[in-house]
PDB file of N, CA and C in Angstrom:
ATOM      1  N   UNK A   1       2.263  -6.896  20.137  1.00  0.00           N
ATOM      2  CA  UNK A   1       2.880  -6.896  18.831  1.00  0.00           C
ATOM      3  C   UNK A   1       4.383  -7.101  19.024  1.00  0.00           C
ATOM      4  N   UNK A   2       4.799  -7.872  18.293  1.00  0.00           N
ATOM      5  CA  UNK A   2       6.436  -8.250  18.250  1.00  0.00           C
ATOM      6  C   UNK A   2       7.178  -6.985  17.987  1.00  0.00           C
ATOM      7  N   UNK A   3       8.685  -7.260  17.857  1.00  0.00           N
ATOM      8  CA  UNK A   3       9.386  -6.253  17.418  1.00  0.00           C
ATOM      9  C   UNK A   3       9.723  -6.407  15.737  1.00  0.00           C
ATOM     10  N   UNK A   4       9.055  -7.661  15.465  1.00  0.00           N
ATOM     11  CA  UNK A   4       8.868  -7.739  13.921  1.00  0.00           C
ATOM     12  C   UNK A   4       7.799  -7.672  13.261  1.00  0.00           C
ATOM     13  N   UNK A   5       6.697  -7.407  13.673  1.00  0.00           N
ATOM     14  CA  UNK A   5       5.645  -6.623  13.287  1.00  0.00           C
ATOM     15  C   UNK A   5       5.488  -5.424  12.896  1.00  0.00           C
ATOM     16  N   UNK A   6       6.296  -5.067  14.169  1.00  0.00           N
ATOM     17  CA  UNK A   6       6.216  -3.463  14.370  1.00  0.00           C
ATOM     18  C   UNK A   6       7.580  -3.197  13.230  1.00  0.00           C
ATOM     19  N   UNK A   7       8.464  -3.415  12.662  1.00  0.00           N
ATOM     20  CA  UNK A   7       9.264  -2.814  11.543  1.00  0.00           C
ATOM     21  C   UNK A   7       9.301  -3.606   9.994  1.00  0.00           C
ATOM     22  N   UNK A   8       8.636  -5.180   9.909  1.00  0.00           N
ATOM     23  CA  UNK A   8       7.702  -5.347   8.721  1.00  0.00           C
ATOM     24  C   UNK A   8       7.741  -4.393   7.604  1.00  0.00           C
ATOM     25  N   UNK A   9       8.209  -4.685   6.836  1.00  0.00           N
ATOM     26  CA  UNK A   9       7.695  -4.184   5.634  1.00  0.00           C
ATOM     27  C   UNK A   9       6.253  -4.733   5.077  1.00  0.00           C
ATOM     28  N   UNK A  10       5.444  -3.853   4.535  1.00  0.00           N
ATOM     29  CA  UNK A  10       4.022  -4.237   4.027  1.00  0.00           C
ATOM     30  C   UNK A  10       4.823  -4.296   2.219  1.00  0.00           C
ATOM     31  N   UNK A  11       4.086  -5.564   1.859  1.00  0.00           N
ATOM     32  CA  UNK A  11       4.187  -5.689   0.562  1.00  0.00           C
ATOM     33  C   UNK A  11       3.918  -5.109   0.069  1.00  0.00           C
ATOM     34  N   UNK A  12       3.978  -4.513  -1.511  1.00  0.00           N
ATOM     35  CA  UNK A  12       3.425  -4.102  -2.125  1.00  0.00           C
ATOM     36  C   UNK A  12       1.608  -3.819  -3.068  1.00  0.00           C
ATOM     37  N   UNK A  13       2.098  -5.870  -3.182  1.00  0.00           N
ATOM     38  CA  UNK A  13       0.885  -6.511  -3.279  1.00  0.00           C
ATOM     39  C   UNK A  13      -0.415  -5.931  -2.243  1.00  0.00           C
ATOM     40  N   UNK A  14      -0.059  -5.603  -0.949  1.00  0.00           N
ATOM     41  CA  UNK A  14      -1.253  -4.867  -0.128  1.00  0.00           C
ATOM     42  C   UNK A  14      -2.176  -4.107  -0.805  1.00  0.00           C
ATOM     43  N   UNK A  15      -1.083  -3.148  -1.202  1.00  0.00           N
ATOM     44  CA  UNK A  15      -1.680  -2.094  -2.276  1.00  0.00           C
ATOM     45  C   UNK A  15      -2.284  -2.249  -3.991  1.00  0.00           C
ATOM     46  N   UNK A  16      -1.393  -3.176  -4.415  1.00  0.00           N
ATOM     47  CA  UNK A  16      -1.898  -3.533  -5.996  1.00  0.00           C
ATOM     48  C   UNK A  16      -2.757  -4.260  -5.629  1.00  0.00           C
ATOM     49  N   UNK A  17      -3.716  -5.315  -5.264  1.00  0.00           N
ATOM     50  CA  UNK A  17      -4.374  -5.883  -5.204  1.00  0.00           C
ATOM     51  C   UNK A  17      -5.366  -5.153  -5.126  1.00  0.00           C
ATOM     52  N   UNK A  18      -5.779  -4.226  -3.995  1.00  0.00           N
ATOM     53  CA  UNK A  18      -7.282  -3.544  -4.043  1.00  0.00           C
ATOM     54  C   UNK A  18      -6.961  -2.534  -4.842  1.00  0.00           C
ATOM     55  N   UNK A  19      -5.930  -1.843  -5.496  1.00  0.00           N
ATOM     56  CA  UNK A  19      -5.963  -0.573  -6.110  1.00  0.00           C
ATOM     57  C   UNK A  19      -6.457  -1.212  -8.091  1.00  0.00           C
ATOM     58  N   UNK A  20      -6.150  -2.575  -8.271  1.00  0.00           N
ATOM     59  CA  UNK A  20      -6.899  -3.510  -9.637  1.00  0.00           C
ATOM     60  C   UNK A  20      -8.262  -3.867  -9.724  1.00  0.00           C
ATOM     61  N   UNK A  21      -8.751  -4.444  -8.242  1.00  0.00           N
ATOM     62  CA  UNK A  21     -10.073  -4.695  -8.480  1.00  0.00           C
ATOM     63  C   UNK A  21     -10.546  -3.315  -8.139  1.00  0.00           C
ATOM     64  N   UNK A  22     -10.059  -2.131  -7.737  1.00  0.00           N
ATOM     65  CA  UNK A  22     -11.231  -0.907  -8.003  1.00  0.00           C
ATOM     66  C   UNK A  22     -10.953  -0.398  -9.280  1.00  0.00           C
ATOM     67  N   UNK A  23      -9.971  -0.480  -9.769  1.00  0.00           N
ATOM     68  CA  UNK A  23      -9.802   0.123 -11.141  1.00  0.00           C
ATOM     69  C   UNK A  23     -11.199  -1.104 -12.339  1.00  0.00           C
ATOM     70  N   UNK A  24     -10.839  -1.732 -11.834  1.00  0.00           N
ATOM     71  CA  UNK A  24     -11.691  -3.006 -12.453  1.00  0.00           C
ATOM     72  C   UNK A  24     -13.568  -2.685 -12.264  1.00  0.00           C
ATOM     73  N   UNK A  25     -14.046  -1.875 -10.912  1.00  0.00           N
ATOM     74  CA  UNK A  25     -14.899  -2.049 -10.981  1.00  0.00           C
ATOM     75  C   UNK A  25     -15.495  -0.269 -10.732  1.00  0.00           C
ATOM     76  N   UNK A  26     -14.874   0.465 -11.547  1.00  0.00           N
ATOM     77  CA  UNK A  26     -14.662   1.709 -11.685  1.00  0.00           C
ATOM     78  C   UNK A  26     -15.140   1.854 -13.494  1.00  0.00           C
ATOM     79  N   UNK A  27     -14.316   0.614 -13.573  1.00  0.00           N
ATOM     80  CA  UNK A  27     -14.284   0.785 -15.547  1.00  0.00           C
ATOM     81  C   UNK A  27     -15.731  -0.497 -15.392  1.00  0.00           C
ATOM     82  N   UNK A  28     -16.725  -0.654 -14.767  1.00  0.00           N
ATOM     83  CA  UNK A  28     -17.950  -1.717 -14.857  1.00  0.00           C
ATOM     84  C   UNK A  28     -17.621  -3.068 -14.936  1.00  0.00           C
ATOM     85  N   UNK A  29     -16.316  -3.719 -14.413  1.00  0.00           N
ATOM     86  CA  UNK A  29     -15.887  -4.600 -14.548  1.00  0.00           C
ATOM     87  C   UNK A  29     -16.159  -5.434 -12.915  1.00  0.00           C
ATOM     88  N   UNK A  30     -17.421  -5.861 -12.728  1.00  0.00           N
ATOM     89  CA  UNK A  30     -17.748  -6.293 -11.451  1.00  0.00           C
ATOM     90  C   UNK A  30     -18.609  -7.151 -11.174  1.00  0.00           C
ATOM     91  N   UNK A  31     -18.927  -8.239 -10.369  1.00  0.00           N
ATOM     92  CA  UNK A  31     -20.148  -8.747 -10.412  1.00  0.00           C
ATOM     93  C   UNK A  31     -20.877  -8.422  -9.113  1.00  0.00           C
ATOM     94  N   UNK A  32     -22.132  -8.822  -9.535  1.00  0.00           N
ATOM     95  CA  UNK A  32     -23.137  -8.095  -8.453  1.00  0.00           C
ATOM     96  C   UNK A  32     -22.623  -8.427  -6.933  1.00  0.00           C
ATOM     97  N   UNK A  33     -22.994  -7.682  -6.222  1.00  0.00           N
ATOM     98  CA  UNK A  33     -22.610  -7.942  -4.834  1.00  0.00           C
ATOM     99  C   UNK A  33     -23.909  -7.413  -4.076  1.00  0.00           C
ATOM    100  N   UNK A  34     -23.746  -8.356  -2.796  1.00  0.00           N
ATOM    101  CA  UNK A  34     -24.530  -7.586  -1.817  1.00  0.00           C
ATOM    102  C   UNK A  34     -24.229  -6.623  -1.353  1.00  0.00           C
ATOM    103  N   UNK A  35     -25.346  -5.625  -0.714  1.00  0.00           N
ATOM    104  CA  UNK A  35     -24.705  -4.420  -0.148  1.00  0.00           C
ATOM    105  C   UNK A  35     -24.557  -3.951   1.000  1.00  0.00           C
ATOM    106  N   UNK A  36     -24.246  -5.298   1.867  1.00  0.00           N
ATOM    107  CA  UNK A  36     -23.532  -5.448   3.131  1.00  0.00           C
ATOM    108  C   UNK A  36     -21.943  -5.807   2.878  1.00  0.00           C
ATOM    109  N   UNK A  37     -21.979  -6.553   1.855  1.00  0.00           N
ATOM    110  CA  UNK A  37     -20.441  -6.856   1.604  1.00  0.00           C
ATOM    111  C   UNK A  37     -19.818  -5.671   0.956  1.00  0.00           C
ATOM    112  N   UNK A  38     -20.530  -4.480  -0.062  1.00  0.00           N
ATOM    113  CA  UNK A  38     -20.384  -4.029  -1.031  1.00  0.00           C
ATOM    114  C   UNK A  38     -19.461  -2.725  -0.002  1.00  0.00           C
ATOM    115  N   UNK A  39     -20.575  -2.361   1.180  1.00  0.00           N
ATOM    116  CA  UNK A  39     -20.218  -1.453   2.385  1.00  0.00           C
ATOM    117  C   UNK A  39     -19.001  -1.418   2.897  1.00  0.00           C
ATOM    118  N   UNK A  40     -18.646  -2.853   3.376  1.00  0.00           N
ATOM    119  CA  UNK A  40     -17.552  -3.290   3.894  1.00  0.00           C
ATOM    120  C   UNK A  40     -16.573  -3.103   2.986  1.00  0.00           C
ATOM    121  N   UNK A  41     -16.256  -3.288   1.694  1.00  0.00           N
ATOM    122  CA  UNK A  41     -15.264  -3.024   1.028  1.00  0.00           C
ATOM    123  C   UNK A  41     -14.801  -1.637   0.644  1.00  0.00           C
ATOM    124  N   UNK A  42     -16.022  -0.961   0.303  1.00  0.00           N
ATOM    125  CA  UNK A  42     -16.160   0.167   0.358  1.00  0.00           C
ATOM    126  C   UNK A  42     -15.077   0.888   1.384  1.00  0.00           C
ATOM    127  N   UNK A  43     -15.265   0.715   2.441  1.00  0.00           N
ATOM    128  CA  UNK A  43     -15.036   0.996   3.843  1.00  0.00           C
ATOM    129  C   UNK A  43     -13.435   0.792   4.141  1.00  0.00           C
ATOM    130  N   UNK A  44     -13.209  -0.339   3.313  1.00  0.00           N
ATOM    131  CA  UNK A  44     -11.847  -1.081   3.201  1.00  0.00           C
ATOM    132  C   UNK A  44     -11.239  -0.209   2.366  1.00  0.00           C
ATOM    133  N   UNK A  45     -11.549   0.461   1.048  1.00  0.00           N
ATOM    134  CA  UNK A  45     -10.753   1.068  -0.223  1.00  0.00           C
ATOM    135  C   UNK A  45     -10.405   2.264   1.129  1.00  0.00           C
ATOM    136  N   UNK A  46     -11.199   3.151   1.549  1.00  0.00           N
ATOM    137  CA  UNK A  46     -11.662   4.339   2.434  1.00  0.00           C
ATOM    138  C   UNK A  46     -10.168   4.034   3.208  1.00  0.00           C
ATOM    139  N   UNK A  47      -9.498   2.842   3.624  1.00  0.00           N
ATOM    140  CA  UNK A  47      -8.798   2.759   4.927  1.00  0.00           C
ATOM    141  C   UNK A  47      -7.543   2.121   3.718  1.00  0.00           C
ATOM    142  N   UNK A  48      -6.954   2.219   2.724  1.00  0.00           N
ATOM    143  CA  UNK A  48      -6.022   2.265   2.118  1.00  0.00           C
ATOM    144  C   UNK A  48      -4.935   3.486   2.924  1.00  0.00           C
ATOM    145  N   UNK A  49      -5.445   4.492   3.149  1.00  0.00           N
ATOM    146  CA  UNK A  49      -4.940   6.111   3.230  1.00  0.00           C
ATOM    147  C   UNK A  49      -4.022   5.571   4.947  1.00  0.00           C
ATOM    148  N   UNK A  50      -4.623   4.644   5.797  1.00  0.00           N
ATOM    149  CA  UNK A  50      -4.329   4.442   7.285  1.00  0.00           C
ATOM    150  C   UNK A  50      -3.070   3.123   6.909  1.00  0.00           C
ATOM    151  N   UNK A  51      -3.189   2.452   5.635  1.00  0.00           N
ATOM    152  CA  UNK A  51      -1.813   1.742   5.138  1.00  0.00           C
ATOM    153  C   UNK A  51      -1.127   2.048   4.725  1.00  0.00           C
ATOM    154  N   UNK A  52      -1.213   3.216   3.886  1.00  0.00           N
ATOM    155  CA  UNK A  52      -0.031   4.171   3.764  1.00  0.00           C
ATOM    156  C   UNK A  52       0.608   4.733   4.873  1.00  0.00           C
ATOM    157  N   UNK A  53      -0.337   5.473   5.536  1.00  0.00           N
ATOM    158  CA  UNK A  53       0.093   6.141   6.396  1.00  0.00           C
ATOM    159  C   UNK A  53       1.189   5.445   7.417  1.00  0.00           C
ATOM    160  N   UNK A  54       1.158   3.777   7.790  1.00  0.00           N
ATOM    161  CA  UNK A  54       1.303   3.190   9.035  1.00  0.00           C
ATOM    162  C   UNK A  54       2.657   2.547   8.051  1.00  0.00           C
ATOM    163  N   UNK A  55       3.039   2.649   6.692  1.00  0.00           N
ATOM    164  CA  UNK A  55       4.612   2.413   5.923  1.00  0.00           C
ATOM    165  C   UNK A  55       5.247   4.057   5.969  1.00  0.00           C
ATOM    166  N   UNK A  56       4.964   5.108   6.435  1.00  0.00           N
ATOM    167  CA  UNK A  56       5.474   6.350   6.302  1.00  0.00           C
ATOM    168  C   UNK A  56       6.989   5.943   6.147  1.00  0.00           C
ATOM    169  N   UNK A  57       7.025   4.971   7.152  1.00  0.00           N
ATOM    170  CA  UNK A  57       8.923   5.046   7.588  1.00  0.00           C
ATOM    171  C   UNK A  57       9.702   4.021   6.708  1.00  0.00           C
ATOM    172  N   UNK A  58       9.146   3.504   5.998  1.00  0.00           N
ATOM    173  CA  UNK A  58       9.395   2.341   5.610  1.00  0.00           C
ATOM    174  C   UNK A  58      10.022   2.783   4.004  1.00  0.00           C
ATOM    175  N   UNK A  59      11.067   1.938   3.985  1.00  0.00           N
ATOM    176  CA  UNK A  59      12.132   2.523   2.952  1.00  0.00           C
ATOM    177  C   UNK A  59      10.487   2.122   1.351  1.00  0.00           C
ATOM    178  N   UNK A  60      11.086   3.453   0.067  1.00  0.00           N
ATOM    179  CA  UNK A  60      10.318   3.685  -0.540  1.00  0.00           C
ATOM    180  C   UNK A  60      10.685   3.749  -1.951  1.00  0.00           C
ATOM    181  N   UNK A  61      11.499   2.243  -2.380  1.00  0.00           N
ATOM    182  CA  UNK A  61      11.845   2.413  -4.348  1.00  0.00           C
ATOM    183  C   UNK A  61      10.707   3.114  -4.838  1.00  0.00           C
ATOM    184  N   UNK A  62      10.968   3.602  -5.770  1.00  0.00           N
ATOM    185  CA  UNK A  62       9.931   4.449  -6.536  1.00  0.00           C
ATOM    186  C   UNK A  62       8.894   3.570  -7.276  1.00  0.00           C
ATOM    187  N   UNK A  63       9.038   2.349  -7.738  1.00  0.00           N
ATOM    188  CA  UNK A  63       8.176   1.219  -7.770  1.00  0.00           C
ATOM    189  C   UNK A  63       7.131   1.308  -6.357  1.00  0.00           C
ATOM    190  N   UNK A  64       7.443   1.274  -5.646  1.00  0.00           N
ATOM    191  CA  UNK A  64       6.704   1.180  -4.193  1.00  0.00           C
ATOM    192  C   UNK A  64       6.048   2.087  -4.323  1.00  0.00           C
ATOM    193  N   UNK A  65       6.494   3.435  -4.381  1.00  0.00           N
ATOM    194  CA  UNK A  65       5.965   4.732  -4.165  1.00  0.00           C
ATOM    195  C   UNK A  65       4.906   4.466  -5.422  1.00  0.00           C
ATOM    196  N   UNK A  66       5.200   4.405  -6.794  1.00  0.00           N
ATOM    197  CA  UNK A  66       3.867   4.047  -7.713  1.00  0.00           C
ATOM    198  C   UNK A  66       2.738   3.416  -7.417  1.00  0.00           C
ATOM    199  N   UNK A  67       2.870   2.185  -6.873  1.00  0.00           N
ATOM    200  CA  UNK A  67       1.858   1.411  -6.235  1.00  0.00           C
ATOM    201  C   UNK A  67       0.928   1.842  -5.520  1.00  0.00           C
ATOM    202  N   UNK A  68       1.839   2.514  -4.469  1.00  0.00           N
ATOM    203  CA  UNK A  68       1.013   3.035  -3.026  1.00  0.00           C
ATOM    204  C   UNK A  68       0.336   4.376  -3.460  1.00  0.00           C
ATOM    205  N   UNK A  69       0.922   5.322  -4.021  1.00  0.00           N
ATOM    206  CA  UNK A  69       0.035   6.686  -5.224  1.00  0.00           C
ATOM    207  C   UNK A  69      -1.288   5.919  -5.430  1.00  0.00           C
ATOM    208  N   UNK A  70      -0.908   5.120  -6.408  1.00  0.00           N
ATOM    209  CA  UNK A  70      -1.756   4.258  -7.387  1.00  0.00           C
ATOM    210  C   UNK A  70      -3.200   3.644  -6.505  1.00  0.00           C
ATOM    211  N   UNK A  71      -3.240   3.204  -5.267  1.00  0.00           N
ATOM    212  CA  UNK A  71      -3.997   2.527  -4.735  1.00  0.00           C
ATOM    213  C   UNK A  71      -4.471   3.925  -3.651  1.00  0.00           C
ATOM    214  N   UNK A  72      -3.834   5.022  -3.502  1.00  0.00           N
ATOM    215  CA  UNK A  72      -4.195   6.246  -2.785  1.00  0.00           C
ATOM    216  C   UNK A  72      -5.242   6.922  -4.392  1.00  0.00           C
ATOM    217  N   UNK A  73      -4.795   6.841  -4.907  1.00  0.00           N
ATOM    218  CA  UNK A  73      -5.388   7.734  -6.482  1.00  0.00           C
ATOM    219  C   UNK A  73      -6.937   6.880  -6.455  1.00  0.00           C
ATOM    220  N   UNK A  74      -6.678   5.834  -6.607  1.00  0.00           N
ATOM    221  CA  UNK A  74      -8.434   5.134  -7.040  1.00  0.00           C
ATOM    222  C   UNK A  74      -8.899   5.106  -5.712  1.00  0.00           C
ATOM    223  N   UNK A  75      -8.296   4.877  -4.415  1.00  0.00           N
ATOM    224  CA  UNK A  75      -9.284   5.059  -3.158  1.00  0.00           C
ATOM    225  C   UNK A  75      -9.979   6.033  -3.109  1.00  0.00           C
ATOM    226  N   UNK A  76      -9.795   7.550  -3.711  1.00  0.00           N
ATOM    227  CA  UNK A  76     -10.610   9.296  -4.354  1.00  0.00           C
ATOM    228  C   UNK A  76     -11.230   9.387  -5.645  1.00  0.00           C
ATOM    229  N   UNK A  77     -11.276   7.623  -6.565  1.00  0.00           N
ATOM    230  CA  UNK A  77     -11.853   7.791  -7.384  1.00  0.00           C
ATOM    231  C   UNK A  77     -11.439   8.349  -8.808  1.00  0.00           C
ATOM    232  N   UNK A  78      -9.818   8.413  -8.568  1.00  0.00           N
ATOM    233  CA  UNK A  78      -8.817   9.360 -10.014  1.00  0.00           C
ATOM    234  C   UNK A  78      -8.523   7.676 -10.592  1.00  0.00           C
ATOM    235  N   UNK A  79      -9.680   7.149 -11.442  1.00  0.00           N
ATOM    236  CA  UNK A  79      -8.873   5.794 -11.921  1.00  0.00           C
ATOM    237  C   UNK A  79      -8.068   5.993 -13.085  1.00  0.00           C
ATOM    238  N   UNK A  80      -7.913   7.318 -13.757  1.00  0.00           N
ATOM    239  CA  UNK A  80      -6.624   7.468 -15.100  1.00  0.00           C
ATOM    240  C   UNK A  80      -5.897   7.953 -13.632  1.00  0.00           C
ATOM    241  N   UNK A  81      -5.530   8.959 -13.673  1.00  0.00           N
ATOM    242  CA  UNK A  81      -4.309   8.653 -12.532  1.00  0.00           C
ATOM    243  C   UNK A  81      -4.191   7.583 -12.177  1.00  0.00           C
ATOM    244  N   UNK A  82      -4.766   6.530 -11.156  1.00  0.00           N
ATOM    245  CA  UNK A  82      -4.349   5.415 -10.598  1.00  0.00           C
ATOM    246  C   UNK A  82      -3.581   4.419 -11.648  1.00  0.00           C
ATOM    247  N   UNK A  83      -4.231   4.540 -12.909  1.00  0.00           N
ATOM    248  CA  UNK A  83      -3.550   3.677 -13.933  1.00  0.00           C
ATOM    249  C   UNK A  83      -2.520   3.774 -14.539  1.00  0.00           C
ATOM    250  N   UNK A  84      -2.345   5.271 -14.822  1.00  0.00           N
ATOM    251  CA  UNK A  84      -1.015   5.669 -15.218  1.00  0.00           C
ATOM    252  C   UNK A  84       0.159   5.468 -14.019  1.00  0.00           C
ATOM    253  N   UNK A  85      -0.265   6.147 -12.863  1.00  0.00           N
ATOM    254  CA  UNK A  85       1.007   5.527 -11.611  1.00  0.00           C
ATOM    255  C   UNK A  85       1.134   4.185 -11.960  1.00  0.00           C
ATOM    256  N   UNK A  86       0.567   3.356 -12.167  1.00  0.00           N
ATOM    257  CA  UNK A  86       0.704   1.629 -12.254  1.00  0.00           C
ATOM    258  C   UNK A  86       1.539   1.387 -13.893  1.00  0.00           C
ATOM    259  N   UNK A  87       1.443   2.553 -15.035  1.00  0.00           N
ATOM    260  CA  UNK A  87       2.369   2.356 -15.779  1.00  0.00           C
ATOM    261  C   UNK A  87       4.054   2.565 -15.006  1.00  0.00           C
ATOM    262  N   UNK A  88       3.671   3.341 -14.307  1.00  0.00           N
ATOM    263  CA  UNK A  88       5.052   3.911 -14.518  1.00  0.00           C
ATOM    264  C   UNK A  88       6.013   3.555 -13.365  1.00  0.00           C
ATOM    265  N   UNK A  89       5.312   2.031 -12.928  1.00  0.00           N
ATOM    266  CA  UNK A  89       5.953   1.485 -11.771  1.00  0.00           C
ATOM    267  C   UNK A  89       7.703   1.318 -12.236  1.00  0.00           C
ATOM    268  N   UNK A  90       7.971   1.385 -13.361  1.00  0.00           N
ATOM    269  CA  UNK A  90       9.134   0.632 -13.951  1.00  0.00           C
ATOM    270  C   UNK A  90       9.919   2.133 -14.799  1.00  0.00           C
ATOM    271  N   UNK A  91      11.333   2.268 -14.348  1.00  0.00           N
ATOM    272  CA  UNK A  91      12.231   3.381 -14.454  1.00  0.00           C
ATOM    273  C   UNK A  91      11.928   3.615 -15.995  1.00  0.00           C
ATOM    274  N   UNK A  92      12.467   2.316 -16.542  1.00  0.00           N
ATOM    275  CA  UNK A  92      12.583   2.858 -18.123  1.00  0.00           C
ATOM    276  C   UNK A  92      11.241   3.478 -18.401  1.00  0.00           C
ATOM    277  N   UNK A  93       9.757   3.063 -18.279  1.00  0.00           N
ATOM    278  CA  UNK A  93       9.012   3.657 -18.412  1.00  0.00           C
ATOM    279  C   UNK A  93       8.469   5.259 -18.419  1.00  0.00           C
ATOM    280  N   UNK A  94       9.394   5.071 -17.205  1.00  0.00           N
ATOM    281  CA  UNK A  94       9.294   6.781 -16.724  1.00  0.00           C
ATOM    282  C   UNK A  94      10.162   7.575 -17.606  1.00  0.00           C
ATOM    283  N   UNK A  95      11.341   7.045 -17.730  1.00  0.00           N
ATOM    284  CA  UNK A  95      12.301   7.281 -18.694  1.00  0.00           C
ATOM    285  C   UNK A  95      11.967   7.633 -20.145  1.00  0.00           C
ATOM    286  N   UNK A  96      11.349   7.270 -20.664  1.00  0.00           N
ATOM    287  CA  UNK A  96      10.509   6.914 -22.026  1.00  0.00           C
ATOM    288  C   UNK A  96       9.503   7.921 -21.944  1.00  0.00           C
ATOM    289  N   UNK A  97       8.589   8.142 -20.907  1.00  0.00           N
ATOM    290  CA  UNK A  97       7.882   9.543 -20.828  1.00  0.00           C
ATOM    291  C   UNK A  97       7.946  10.383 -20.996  1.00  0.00           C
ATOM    292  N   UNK A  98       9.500  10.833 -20.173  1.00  0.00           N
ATOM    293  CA  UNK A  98       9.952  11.955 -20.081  1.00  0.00           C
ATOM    294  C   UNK A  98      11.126  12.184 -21.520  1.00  0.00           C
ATOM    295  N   UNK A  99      11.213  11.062 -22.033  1.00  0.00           N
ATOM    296  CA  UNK A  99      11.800  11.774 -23.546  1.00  0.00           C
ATOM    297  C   UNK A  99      10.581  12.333 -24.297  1.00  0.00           C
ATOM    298  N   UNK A 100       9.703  11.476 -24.188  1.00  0.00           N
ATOM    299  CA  UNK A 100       8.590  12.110 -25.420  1.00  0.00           C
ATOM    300  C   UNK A 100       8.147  12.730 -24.750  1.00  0.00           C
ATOM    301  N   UNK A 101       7.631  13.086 -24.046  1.00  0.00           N
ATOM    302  CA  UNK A 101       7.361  14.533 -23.262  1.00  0.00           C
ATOM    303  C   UNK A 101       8.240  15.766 -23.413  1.00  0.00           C
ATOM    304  N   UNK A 102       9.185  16.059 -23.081  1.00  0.00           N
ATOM    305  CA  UNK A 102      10.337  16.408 -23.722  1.00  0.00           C
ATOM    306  C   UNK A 102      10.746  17.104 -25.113  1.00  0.00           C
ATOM    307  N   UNK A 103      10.872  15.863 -26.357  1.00  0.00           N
ATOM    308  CA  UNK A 103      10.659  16.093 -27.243  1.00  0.00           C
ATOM    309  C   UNK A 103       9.777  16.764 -28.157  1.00  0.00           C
ATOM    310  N   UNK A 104       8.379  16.966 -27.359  1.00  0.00           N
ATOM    311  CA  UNK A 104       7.113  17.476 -28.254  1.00  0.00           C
ATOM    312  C   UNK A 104       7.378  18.940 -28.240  1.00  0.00           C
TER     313      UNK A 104
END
């Protein structure tokens, strides 16, 4: 492994990508699959937790940090958690929460 491998930043996209299609096929939004492939992916959501783990060091906007929650949340099956972290990838959002939250 290079010395740019090894300090790489992992996109984000790593994480939004499988943390949509499980939210997607959580809410019955799926088409049939085999269940050799079905295993393997399975197996894949399961190993989200070892991509987090392997960005520990890796600088963390709070956008980032939403994402990576977000795709840790539906890998355990919390798909309202996972969805709400994915609202609140964006400050003002959070911002906006916490007034009406707040306010009540």
């Amino acid at each position: 492994m290079s010395g740019y491998e090894r300090h790489a930043e992992i996109d984000a996209g790593f994480f939004l990508l499988p943390a949509l299609i499980e939210q997607s096929r959580l809410e019955g939004q799926h088409p049939e699959t085999d269940e050799d492939i079905f295993s393997d992916y399975a197996a894949a959501i399961a190993r989200l937790h070892d991509l987090a783990y392997a960005v520990r060091g890796h600088s963390w906007p709070a956008d980032y940090a939403a994402v990576v929650s977000a795709a840790l949340s539906i890998s355990k099956g919390h798909l309202r958690l996972s969805k709400c972290l994915l609202e609140c990838c964006e400050e003002k959002t959070v911002s906006e929460f916490f007034d009406w939250l707040y306010e009540r």
